[in-house]
PDB file of N, CA and C in Angstrom:
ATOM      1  N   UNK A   1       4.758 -11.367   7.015  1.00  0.00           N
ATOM      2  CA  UNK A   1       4.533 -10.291   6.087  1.00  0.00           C
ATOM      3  C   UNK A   1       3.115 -10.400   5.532  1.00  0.00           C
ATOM      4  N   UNK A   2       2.375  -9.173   4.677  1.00  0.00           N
ATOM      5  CA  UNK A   2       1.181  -9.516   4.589  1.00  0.00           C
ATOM      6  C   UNK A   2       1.400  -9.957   2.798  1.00  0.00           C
ATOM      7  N   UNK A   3       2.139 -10.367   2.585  1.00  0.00           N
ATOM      8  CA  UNK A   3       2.031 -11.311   1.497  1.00  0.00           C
ATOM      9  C   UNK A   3       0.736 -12.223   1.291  1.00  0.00           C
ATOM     10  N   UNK A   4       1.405 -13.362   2.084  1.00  0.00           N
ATOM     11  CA  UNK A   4       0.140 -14.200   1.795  1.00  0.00           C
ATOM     12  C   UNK A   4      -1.128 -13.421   1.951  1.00  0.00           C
ATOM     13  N   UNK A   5      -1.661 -12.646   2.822  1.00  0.00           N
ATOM     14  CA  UNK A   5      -3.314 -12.653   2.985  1.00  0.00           C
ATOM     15  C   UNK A   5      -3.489 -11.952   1.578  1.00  0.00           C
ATOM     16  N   UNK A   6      -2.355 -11.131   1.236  1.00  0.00           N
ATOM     17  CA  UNK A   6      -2.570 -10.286  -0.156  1.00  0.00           C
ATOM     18  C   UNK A   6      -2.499 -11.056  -1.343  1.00  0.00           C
ATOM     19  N   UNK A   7      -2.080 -12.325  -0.998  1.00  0.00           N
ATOM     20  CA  UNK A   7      -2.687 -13.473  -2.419  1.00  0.00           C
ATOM     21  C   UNK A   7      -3.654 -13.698  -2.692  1.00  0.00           C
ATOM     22  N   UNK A   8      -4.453 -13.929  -1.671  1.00  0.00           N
ATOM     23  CA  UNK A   8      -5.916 -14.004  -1.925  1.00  0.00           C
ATOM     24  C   UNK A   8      -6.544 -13.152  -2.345  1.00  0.00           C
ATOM     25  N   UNK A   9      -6.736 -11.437  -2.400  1.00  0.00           N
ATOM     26  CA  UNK A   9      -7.101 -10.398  -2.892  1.00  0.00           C
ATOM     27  C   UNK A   9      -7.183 -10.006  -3.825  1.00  0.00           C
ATOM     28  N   UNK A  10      -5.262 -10.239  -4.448  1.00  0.00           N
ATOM     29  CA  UNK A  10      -5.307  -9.440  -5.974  1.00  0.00           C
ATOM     30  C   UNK A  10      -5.078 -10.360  -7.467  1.00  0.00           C
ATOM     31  N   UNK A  11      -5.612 -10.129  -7.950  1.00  0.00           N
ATOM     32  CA  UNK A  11      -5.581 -10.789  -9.308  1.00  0.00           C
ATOM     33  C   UNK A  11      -6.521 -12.012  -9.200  1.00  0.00           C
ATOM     34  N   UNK A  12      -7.819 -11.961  -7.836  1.00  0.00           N
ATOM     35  CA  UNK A  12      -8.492 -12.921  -7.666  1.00  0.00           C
ATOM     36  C   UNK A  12      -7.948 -13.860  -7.480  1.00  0.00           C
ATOM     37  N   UNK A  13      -7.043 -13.674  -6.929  1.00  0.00           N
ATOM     38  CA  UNK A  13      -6.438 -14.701  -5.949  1.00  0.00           C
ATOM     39  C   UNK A  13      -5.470 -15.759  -6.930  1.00  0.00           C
ATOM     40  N   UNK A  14      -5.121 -15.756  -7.927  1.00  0.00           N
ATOM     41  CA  UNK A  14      -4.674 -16.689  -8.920  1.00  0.00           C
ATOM     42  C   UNK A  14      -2.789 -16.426  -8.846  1.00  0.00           C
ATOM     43  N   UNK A  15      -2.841 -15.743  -7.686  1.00  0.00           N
ATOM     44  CA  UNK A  15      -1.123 -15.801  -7.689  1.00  0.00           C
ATOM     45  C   UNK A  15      -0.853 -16.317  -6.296  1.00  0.00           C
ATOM     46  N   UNK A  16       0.089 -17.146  -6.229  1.00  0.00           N
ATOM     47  CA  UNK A  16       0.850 -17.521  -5.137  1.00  0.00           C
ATOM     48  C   UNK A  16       1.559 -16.441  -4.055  1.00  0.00           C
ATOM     49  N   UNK A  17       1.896 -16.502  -3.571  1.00  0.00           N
ATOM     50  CA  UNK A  17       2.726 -15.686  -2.671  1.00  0.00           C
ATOM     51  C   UNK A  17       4.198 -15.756  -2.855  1.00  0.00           C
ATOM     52  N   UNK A  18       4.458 -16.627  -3.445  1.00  0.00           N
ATOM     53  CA  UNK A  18       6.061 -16.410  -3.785  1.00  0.00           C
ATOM     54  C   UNK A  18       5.972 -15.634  -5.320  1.00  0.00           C
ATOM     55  N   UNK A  19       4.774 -15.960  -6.363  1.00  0.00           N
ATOM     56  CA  UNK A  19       4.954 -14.894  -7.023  1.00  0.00           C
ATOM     57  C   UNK A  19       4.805 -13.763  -7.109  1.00  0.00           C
ATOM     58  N   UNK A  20       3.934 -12.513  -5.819  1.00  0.00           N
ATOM     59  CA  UNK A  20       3.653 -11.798  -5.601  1.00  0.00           C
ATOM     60  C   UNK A  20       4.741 -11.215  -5.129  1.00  0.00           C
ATOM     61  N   UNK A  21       5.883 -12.055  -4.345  1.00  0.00           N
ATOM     62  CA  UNK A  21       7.023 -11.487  -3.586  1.00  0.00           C
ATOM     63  C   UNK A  21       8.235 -11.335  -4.559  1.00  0.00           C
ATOM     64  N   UNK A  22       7.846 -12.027  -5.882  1.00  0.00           N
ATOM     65  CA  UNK A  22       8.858 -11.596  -7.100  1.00  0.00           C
ATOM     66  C   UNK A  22       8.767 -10.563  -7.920  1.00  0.00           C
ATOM     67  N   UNK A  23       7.223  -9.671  -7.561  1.00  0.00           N
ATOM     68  CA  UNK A  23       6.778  -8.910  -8.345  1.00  0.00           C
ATOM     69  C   UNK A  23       7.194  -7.617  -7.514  1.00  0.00           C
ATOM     70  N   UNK A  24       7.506  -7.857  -6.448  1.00  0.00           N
ATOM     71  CA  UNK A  24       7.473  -6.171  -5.275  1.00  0.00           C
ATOM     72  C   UNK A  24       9.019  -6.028  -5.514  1.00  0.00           C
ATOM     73  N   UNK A  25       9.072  -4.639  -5.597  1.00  0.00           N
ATOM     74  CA  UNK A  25      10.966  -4.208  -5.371  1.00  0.00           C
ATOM     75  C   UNK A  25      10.678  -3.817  -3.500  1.00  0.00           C
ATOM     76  N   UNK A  26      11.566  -4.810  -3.208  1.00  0.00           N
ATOM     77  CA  UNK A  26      11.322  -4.523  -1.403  1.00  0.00           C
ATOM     78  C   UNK A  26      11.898  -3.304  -1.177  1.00  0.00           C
ATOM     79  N   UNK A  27      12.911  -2.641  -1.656  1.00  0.00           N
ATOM     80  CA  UNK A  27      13.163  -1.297  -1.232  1.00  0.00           C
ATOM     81  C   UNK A  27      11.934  -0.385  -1.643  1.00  0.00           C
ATOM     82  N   UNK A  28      11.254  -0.133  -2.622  1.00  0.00           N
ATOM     83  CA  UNK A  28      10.214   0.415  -2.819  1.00  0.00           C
ATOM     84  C   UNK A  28       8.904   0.300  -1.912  1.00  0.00           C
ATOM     85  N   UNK A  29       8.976  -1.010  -1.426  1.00  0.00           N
ATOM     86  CA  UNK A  29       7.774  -0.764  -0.341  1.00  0.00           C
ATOM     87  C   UNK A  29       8.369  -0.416   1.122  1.00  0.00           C
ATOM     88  N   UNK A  30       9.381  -1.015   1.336  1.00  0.00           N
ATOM     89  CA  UNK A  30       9.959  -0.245   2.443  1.00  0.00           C
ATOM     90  C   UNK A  30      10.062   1.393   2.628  1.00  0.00           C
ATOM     91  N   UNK A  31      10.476   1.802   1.825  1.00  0.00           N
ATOM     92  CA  UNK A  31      10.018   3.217   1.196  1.00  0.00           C
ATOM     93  C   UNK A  31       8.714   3.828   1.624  1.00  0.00           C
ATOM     94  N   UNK A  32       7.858   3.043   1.008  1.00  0.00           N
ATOM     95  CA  UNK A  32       6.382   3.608   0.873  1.00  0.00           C
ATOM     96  C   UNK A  32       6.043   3.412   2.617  1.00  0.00           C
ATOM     97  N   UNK A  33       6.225   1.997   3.238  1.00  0.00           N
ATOM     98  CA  UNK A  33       5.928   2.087   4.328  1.00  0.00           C
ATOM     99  C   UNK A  33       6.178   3.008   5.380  1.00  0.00           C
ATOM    100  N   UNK A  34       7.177   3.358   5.227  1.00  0.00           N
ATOM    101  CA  UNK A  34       8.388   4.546   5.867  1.00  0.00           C
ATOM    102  C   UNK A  34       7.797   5.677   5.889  1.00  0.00           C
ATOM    103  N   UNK A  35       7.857   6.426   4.827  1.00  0.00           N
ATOM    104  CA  UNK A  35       6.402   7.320   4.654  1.00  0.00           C
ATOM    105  C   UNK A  35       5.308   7.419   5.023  1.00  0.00           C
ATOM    106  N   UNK A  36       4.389   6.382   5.348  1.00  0.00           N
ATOM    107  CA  UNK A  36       2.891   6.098   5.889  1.00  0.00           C
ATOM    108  C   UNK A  36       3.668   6.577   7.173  1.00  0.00           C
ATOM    109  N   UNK A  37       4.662   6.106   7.731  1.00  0.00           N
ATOM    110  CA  UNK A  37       4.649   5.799   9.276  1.00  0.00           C
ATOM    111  C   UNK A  37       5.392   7.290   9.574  1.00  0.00           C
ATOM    112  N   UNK A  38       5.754   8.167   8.855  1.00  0.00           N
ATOM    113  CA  UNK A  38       6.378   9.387   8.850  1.00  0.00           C
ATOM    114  C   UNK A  38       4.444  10.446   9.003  1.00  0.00           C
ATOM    115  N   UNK A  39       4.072  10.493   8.177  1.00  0.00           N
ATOM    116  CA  UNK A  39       2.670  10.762   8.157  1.00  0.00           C
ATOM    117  C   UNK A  39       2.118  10.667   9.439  1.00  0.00           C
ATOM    118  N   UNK A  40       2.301   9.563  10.791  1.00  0.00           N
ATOM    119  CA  UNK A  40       1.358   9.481  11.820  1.00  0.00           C
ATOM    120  C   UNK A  40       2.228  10.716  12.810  1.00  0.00           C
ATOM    121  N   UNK A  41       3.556  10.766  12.639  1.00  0.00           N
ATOM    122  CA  UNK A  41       3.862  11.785  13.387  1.00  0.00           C
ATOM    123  C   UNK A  41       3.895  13.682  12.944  1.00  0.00           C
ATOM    124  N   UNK A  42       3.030  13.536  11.466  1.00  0.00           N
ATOM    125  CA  UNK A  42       3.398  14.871  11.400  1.00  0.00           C
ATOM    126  C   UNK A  42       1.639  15.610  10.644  1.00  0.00           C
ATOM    127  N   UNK A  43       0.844  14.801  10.856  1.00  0.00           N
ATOM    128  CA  UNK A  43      -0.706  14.437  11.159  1.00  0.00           C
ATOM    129  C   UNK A  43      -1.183  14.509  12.295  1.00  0.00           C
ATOM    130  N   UNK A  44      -2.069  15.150  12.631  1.00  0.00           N
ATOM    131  CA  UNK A  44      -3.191  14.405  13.474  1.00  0.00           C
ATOM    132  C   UNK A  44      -3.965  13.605  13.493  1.00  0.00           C
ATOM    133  N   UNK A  45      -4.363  12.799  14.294  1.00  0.00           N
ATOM    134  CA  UNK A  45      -5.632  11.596  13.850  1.00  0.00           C
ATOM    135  C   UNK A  45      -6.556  11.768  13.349  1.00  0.00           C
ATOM    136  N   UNK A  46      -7.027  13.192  13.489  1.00  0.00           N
ATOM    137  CA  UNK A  46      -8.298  13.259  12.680  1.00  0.00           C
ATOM    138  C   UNK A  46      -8.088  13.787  11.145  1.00  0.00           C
ATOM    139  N   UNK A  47      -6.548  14.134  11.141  1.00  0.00           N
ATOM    140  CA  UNK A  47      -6.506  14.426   9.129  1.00  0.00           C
ATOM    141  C   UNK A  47      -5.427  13.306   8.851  1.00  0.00           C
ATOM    142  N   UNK A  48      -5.540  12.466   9.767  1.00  0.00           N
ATOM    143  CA  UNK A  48      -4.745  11.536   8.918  1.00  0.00           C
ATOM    144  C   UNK A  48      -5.247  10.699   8.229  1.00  0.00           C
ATOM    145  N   UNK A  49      -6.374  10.236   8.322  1.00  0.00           N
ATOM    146  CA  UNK A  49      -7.045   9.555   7.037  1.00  0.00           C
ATOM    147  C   UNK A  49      -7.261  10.222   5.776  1.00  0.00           C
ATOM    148  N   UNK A  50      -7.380  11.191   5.795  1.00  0.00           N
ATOM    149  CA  UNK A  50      -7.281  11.885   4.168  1.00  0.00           C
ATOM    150  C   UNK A  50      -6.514  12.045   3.902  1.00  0.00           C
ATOM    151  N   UNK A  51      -5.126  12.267   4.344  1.00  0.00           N
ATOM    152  CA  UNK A  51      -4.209  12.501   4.146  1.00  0.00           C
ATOM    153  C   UNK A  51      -3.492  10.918   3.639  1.00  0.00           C
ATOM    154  N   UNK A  52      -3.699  10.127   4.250  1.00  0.00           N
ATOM    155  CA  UNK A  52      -3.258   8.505   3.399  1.00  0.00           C
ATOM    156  C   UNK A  52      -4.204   8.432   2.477  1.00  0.00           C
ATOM    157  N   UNK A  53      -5.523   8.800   2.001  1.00  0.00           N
ATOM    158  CA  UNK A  53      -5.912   8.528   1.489  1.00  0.00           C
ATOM    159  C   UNK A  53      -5.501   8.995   0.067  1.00  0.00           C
ATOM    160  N   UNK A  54      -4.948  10.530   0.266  1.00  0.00           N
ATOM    161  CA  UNK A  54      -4.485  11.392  -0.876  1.00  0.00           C
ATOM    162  C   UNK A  54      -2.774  10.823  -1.045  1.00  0.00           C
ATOM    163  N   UNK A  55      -2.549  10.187  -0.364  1.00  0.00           N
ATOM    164  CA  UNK A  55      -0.976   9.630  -0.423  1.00  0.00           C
ATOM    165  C   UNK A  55      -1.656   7.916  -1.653  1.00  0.00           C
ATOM    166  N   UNK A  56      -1.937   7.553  -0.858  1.00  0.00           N
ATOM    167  CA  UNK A  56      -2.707   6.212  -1.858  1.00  0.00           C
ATOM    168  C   UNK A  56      -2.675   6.424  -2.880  1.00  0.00           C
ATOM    169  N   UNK A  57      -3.847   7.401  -3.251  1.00  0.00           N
ATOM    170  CA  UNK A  57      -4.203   8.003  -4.793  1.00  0.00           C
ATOM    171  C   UNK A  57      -3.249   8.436  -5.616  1.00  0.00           C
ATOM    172  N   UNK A  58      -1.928   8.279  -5.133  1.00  0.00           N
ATOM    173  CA  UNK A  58      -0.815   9.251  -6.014  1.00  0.00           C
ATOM    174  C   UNK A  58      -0.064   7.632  -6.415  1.00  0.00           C
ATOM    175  N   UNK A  59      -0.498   6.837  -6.219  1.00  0.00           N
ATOM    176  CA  UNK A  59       0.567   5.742  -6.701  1.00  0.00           C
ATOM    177  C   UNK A  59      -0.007   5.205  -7.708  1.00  0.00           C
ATOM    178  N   UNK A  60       0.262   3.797  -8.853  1.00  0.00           N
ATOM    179  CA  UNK A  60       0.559   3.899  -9.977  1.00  0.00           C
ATOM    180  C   UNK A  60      -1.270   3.270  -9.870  1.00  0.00           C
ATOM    181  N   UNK A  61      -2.535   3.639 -10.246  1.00  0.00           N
ATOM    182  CA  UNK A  61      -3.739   2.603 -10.368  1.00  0.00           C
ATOM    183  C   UNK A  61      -4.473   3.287  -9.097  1.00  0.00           C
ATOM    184  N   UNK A  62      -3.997   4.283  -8.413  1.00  0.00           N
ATOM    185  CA  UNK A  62      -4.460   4.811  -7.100  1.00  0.00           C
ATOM    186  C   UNK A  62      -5.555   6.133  -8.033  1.00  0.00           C
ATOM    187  N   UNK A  63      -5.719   6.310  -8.853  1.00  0.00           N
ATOM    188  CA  UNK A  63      -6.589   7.223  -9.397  1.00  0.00           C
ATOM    189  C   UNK A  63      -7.841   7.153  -9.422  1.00  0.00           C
ATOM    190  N   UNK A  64      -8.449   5.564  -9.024  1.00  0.00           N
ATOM    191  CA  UNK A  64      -9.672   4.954  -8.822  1.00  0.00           C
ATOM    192  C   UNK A  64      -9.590   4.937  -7.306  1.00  0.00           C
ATOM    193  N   UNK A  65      -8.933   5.583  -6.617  1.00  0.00           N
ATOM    194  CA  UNK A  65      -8.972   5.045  -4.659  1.00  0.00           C
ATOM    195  C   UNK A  65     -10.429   6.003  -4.519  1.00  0.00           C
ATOM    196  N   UNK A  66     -10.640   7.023  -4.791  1.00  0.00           N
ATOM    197  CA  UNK A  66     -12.045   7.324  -4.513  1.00  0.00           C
ATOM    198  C   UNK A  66     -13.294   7.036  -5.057  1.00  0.00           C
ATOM    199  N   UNK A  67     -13.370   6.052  -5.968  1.00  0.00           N
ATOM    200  CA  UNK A  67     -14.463   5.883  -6.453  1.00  0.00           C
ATOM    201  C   UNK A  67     -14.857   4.871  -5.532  1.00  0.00           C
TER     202      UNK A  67
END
């Protein structure tokens, strides 16, 4: 899972990976993933990057994804 590499990233790296995996509701990212992967079939490649990108921006801290 990309847990671990995502320890190193957020919060500057000062969380473990087992506490990062206490912080996620796994149905919620399963969810979200589900969706991304719903998006490649109803997209084209060339609007599918804005289109995740405007999916990104709608989640909770995603209001800074374009700056």
């Amino acid at each position: 899972m990309a847990i671990r590499p995502a320890s190193a990233e957020i919060f500057g790296g000062t969380l473990k990976a087992s506490q990062i995996s206490q912080r996620l509701n796994r149905e919620e990212l399963i969810d979200f993933a589900q969706n991304l992967l719903l998006l490649t079939y109803e997209y084209s490649p060339k609007d599918l990057a804005n289109i995740i990108d405007n999916y990104l921006a709608q989640l909770p801290g995603g209001e800074d994804w374009f700056e």
